[in-house]
C-alpha atoms as a PDB file:
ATOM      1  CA  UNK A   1     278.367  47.709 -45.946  1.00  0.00           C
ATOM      2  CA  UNK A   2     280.896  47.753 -48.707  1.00  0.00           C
ATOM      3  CA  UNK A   3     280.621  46.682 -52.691  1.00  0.00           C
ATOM      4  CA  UNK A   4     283.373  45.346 -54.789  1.00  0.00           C
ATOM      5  CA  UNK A   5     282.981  45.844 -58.289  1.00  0.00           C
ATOM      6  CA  UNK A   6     283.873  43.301 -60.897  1.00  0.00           C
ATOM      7  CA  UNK A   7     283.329  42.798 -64.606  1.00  0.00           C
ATOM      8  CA  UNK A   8     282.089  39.754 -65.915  1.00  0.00           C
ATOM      9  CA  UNK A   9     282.721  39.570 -69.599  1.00  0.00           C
ATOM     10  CA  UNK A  10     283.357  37.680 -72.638  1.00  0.00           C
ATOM     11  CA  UNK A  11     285.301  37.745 -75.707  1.00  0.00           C
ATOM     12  CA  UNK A  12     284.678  36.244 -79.258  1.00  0.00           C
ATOM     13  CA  UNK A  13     286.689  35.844 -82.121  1.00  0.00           C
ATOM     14  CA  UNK A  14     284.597  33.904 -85.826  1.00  0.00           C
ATOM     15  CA  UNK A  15     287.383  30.970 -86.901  1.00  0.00           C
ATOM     16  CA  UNK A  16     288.017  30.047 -90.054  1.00  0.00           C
ATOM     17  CA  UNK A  17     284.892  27.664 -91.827  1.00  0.00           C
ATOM     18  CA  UNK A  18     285.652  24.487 -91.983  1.00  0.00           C
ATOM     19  CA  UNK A  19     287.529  23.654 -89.535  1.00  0.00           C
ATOM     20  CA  UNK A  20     287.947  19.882 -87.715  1.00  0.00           C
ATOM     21  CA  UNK A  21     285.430  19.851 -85.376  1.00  0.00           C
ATOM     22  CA  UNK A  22     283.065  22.551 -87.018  1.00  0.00           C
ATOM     23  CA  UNK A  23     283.362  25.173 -84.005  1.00  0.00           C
ATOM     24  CA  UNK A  24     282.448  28.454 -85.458  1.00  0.00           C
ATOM     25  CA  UNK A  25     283.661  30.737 -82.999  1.00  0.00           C
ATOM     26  CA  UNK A  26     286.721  31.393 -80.133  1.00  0.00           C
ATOM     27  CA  UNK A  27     285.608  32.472 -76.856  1.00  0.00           C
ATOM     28  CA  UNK A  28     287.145  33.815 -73.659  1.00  0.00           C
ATOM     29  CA  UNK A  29     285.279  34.045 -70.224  1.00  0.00           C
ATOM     30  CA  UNK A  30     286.750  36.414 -67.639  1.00  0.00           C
ATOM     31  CA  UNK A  31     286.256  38.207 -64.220  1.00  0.00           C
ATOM     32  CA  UNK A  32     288.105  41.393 -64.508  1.00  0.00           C
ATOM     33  CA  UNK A  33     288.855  44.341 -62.061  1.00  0.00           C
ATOM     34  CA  UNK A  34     285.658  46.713 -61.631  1.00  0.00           C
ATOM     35  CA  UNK A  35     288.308  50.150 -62.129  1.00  0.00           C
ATOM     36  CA  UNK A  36     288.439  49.733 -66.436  1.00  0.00           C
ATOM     37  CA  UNK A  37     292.228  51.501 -65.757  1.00  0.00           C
ATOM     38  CA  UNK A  38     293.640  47.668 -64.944  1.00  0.00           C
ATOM     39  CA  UNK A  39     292.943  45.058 -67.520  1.00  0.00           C
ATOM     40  CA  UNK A  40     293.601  42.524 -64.634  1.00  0.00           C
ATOM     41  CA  UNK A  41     293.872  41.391 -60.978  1.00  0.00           C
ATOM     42  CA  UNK A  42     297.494  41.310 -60.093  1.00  0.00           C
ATOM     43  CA  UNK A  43     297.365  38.923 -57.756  1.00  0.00           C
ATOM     44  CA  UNK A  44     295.152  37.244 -55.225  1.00  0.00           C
ATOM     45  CA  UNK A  45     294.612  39.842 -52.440  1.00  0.00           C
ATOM     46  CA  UNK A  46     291.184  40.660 -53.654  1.00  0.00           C
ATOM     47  CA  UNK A  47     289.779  37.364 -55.180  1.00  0.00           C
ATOM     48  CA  UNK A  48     290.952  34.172 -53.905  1.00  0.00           C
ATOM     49  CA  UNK A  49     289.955  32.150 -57.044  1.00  0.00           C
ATOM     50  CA  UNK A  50     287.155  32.163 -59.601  1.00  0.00           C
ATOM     51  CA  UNK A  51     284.578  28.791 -60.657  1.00  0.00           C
ATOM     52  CA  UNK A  52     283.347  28.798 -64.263  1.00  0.00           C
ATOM     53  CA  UNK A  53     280.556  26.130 -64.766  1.00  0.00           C
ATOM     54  CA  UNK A  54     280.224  25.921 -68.863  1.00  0.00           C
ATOM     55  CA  UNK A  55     278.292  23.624 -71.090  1.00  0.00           C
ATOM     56  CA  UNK A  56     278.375  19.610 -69.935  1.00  0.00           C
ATOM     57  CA  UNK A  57     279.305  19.118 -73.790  1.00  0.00           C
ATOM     58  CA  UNK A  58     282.576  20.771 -72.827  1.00  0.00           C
ATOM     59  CA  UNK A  59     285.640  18.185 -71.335  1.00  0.00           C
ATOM     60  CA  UNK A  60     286.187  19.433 -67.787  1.00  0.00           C
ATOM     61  CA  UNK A  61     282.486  21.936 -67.343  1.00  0.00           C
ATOM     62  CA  UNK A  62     283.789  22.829 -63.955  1.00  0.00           C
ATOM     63  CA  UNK A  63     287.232  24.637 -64.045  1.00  0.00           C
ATOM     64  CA  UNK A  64     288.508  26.564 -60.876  1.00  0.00           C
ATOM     65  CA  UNK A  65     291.142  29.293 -61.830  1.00  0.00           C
ATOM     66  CA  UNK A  66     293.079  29.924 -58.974  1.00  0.00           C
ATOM     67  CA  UNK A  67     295.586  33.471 -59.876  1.00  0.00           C
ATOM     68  CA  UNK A  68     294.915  36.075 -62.491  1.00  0.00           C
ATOM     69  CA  UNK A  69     294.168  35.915 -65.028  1.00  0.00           C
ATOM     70  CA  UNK A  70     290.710  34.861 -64.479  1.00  0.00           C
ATOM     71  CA  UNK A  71     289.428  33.689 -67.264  1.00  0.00           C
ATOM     72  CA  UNK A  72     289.147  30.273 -69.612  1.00  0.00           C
ATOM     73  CA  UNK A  73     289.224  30.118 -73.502  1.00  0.00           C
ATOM     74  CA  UNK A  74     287.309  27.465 -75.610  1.00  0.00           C
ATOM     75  CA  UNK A  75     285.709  27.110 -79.138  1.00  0.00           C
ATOM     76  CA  UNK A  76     282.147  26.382 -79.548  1.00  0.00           C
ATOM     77  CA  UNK A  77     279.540  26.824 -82.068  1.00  0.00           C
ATOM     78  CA  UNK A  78     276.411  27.778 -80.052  1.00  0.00           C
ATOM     79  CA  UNK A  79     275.192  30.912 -77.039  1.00  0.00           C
ATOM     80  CA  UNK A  80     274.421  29.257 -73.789  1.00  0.00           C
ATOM     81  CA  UNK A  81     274.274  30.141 -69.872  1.00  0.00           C
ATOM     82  CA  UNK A  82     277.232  29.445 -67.512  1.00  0.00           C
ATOM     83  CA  UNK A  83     277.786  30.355 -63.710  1.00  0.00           C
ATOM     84  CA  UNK A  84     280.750  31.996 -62.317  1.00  0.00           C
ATOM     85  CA  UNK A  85     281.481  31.792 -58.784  1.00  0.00           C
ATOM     86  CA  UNK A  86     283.613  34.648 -56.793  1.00  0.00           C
ATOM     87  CA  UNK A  87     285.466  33.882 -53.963  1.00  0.00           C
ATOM     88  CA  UNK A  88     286.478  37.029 -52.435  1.00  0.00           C
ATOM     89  CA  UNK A  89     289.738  37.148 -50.488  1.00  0.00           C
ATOM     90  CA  UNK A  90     287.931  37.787 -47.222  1.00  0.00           C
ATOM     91  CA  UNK A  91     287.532  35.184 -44.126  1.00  0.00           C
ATOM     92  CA  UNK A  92     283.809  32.989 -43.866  1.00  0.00           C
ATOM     93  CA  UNK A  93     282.447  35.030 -46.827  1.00  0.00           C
ATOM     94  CA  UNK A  94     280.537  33.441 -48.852  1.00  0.00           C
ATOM     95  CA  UNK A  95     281.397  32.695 -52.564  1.00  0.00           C
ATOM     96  CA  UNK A  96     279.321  34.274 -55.146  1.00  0.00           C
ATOM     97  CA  UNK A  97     277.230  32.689 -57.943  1.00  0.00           C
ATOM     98  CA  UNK A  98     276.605  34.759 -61.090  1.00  0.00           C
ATOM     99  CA  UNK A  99     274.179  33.439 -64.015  1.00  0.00           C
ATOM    100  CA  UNK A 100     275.921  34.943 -67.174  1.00  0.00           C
ATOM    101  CA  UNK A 101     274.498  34.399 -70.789  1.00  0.00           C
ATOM    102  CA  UNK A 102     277.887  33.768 -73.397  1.00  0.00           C
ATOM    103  CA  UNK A 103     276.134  34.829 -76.624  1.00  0.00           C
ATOM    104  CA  UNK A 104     277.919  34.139 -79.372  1.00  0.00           C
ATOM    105  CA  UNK A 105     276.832  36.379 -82.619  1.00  0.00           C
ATOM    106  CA  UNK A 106     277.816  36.018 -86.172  1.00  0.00           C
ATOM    107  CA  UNK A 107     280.141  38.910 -86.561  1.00  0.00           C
ATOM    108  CA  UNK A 108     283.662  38.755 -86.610  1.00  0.00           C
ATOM    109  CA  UNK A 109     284.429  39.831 -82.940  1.00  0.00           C
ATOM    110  CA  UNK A 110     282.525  40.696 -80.396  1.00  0.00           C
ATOM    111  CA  UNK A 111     283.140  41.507 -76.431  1.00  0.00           C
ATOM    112  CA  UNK A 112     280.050  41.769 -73.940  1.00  0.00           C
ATOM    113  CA  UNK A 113     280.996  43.380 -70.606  1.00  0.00           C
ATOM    114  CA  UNK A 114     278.643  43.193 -67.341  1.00  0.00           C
ATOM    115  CA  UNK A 115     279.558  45.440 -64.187  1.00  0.00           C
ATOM    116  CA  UNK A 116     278.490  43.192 -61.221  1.00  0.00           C
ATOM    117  CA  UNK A 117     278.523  44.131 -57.647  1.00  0.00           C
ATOM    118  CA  UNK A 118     279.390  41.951 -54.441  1.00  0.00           C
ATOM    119  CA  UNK A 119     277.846  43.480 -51.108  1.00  0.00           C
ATOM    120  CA  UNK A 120     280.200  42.574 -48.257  1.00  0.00           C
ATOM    121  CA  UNK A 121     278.427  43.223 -44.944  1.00  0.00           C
ATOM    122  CA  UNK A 122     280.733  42.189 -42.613  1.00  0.00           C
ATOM    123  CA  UNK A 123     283.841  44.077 -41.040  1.00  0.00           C
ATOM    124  CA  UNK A 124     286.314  44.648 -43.811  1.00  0.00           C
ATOM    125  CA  UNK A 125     289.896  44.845 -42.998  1.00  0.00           C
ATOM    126  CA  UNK A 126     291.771  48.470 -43.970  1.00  0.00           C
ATOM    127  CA  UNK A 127     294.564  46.387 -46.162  1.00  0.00           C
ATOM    128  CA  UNK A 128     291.134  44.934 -48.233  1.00  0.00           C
ATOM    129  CA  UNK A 129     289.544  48.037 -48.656  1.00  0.00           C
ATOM    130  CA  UNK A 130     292.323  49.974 -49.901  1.00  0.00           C
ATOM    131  CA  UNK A 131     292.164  47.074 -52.237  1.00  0.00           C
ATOM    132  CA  UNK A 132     288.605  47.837 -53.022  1.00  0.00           C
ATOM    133  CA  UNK A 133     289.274  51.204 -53.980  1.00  0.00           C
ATOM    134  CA  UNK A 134     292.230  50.471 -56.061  1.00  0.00           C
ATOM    135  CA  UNK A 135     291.090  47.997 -57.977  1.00  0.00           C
ATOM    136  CA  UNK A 136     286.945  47.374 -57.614  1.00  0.00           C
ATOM    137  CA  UNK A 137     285.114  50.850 -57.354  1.00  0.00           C
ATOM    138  CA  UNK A 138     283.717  52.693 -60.568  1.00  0.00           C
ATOM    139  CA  UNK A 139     282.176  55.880 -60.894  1.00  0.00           C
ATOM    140  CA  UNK A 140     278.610  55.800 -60.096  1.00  0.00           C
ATOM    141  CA  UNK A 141     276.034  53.600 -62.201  1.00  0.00           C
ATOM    142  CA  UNK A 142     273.470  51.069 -62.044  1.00  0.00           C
ATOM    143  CA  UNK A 143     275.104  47.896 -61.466  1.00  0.00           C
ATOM    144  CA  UNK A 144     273.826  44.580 -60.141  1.00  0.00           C
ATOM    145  CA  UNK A 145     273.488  43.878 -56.422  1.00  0.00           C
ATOM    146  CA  UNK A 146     274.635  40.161 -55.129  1.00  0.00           C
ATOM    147  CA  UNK A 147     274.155  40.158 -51.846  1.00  0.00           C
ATOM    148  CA  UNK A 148     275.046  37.295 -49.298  1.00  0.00           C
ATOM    149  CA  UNK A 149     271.604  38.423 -47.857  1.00  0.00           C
ATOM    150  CA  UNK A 150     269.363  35.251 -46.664  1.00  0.00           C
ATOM    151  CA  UNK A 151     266.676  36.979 -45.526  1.00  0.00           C
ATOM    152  CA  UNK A 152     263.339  38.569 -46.512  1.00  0.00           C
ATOM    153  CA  UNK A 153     261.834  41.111 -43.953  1.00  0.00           C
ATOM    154  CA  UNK A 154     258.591  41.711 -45.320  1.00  0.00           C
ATOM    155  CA  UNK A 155     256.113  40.025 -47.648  1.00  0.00           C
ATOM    156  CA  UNK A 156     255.888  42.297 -50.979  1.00  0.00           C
ATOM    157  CA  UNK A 157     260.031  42.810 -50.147  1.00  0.00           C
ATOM    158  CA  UNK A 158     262.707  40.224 -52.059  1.00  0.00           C
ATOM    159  CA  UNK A 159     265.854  40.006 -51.580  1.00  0.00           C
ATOM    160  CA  UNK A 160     267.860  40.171 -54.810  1.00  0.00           C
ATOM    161  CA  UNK A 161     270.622  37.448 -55.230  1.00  0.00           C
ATOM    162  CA  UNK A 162     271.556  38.326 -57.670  1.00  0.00           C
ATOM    163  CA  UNK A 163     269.809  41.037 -59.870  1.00  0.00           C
ATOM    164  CA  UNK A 164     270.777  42.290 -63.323  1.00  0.00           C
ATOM    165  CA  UNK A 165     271.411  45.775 -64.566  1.00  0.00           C
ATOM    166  CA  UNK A 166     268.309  47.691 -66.044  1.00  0.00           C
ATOM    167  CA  UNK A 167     268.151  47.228 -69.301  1.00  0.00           C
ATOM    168  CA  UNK A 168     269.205  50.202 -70.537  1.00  0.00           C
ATOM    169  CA  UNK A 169     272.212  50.329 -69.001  1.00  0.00           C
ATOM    170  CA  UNK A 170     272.693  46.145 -68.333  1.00  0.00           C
ATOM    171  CA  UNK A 171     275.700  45.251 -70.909  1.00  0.00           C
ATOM    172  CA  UNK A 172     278.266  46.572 -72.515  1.00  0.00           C
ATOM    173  CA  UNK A 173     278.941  45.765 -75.826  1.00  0.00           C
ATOM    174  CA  UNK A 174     282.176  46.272 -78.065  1.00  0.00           C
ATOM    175  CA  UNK A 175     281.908  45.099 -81.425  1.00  0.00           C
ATOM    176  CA  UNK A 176     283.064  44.856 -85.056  1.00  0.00           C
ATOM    177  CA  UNK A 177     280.342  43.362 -87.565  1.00  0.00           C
ATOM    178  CA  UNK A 178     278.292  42.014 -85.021  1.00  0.00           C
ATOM    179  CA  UNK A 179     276.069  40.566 -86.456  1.00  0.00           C
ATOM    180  CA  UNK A 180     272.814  38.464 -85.057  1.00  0.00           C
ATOM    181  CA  UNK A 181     272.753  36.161 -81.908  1.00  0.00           C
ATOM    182  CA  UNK A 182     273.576  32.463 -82.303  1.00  0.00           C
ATOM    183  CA  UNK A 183     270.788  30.476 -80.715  1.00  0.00           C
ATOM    184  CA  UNK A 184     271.352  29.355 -77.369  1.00  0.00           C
ATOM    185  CA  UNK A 185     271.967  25.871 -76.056  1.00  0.00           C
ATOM    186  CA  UNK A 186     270.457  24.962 -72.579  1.00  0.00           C
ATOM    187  CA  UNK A 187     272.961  22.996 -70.344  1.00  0.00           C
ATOM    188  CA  UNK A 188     269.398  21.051 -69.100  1.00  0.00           C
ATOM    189  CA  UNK A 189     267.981  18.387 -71.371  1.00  0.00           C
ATOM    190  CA  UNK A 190     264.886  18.826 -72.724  1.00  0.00           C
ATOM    191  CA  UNK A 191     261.700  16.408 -71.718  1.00  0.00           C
ATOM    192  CA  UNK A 192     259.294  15.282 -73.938  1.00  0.00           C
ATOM    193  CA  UNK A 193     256.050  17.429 -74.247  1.00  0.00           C
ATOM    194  CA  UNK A 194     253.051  15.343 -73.681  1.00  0.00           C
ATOM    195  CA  UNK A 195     250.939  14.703 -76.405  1.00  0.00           C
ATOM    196  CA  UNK A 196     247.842  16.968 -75.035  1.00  0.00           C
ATOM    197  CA  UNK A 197     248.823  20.208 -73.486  1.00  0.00           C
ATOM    198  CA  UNK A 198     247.273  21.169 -70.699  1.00  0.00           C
ATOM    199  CA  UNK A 199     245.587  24.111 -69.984  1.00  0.00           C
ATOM    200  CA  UNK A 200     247.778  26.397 -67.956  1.00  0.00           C
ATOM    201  CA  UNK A 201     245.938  27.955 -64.781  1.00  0.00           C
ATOM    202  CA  UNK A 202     246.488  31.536 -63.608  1.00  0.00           C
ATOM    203  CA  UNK A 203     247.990  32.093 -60.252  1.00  0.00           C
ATOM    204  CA  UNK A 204     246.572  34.495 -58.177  1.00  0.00           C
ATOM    205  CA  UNK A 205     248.631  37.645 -57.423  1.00  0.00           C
ATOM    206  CA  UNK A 206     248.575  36.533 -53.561  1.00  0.00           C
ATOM    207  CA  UNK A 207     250.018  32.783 -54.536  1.00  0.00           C
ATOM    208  CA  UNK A 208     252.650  34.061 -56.832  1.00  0.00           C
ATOM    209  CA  UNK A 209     254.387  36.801 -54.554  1.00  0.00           C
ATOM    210  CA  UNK A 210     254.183  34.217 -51.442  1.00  0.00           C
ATOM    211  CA  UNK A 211     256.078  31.700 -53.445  1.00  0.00           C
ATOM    212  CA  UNK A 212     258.533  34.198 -54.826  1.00  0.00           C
ATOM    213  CA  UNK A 213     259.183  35.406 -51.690  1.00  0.00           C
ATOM    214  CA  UNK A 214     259.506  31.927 -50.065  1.00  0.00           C
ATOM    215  CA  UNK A 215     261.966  30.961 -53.402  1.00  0.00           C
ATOM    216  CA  UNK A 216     265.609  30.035 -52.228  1.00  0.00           C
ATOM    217  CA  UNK A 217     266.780  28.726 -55.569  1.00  0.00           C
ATOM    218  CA  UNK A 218     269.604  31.501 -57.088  1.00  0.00           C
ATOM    219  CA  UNK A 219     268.656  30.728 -60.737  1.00  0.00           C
ATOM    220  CA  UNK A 220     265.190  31.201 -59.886  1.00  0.00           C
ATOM    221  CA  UNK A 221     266.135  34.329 -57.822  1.00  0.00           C
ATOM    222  CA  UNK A 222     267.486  35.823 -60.816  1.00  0.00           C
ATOM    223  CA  UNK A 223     265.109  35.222 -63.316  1.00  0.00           C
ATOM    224  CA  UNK A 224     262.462  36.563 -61.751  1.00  0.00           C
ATOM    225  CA  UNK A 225     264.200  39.424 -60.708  1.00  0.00           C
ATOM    226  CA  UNK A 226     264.882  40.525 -63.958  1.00  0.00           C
ATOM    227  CA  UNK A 227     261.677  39.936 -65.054  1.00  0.00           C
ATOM    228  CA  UNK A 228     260.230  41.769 -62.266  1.00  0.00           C
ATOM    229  CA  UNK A 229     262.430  44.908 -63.080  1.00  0.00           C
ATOM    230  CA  UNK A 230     261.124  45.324 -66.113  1.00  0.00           C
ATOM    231  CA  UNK A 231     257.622  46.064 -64.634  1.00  0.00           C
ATOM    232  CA  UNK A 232     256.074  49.501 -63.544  1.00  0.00           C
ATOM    233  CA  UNK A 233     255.422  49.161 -60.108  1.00  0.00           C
ATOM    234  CA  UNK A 234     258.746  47.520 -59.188  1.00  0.00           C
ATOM    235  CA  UNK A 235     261.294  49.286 -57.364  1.00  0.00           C
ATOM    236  CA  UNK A 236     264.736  49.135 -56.051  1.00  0.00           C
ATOM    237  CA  UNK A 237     265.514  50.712 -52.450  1.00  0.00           C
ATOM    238  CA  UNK A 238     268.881  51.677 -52.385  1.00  0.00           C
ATOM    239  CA  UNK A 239     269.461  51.648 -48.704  1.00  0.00           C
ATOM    240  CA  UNK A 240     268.113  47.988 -48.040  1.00  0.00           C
ATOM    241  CA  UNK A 241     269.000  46.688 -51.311  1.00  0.00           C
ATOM    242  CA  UNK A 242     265.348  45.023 -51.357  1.00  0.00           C
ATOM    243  CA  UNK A 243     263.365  44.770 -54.876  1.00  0.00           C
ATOM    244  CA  UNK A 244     259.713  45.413 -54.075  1.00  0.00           C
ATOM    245  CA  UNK A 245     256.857  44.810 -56.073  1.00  0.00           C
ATOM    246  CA  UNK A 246     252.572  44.715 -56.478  1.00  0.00           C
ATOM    247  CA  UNK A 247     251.515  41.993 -58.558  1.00  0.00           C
ATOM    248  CA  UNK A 248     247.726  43.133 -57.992  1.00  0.00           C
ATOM    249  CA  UNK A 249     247.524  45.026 -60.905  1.00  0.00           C
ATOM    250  CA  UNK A 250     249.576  42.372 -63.496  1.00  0.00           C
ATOM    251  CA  UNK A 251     247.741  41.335 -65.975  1.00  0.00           C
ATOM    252  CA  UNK A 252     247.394  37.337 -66.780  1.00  0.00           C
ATOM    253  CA  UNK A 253     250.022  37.294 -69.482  1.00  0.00           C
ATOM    254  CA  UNK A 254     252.468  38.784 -66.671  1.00  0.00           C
ATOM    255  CA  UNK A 255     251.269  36.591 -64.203  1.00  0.00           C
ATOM    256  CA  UNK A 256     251.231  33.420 -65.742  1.00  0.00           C
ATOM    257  CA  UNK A 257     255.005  34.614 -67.132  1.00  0.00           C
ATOM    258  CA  UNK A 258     256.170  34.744 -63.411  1.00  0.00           C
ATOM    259  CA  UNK A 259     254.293  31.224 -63.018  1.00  0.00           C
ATOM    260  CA  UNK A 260     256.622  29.713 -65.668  1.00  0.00           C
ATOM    261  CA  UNK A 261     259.789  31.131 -63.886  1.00  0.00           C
ATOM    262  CA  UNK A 262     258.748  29.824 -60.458  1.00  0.00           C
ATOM    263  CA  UNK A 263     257.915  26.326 -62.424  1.00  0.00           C
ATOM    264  CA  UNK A 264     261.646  26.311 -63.770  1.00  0.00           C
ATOM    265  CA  UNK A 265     262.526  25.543 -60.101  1.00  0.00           C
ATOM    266  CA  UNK A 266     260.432  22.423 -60.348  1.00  0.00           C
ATOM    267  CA  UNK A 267     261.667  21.197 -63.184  1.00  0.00           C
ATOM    268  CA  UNK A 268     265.189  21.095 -61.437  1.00  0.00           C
ATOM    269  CA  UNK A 269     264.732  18.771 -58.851  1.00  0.00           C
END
């Protein structure tokens, strides 16, 4: 097994008020080079291209940047959640999808790094892994784990595709006036609540971690994960790269909070 490090990151810069079409802020996405001693990929040896899927509100959401820089600039006015996609230089492996939250805050700059890692199980040529070392290997920290992985091996075991940082140590943040978050706009539209709400039922500890571990949606994957991590009895193994967890002693708060996640997949279809 091998990991390539990558950093996926944004930039923002507060425009001028009052401008034409009342954006508020300047924003760059980017995939940068996991060793912080290049600012960028020189060429296309280690990553083929990069997808960034941004707001619908935006002309062209889905823009495929094919040489370094890796990145796309806009101006916007509110946070919301886009997915980059990694294509690694390497023959039939499989591009990977990253959820990543652009948060845009009131301050006058701002620049939120994430340290992402991309397990490559297969046979890596020598030419690619000098590559690796060179350009996507850190020192040693927790770092998330997105695995082309499709399956589970046992029940209370979930593979993690993708999982975030612990909190703690999750993002990096370099800033000048910061200032608060800018609320977030989902890319999903909103249905109408009904007029009575309904009583929401409790799963049962059993029911929630067979559909969790039966769950094949990547959004859903990643919600949950990083919901789970922030519970007690949750752990990480480090040699199977499996996120384990007991739900038997959640309370109903937690559980019904996991019930909500796995109901986000519904809502998709």
């Amino acid at each position: 097994m091998h990991i390539v490090e990558v950093i996926v990151g944004h930039s923002s810069t507060r425009l001028p008020e009052n401008n034409e079409n009342g954006h508020t802020h300047k924003w760059t996405l980017f995939v940068k080079p996991g060793n912080r001693d290049y600012d960028e990929f020189p060429d296309n040896k280690l990553i083929q291209k990069v997808k960034f899927e941004i707001h619908e509100s935006f002309a062209q959401p889905v823009r495929f940047v094919t040489k370094p820089p890796f990145k796309i600039t806009e101006t916007g006015f509110a946070s919301f959640t886009t997915l980059v996609t990694i294509f690694l230089n390497l023959p039939n492996e499989k591009p990977r999808t990253i959820p990543y939250e652009l948060t845009l805050f009131t301050g006058d700059q701002d620049v939120q790094l994430e340290t992402q890692k991309l397990v490559v199980q297969k046979d890596v040529p020598p030419a690619y892994l000098e590559l690796i070392k060179k350009y996507a290997r850190t020192k040693k920290r927790k770092a998330s784990l997105i695995s082309n992985d499709e399956k589970s091996p046992s029940r209370k075991m979930h593979k993690i595709t993708p999982v975030k940082e612990e909190e703690s140590s999750q993002k990096m943040s370099k800033s000048k006036e910061k200032g608060v978050p800018i609320p977030k706009i989902d890319i999903e539209i909103e249905k109408a609540s009904p007029k009575k709400e309904k009583k929401e039922k409790v799963k049962s500890p059993e029911e929630l971690t067979r559909r969790l571990n039966e769950c094949t949606d990547s959004h859903v994957i990643y919600k949950a994960s990083e919901y789970l991590l922030t519970l007690p009895d949750t752990k990480l193994s480090q040699t199977t790269l499996k996120l384990s967890f007991d739900l038997s002693r959640c309370d109903s708060t937690t559980l019904m909070d996991i019930g909500r996640i796995l109901k986000g997949k519904k809502a998709k279809k």
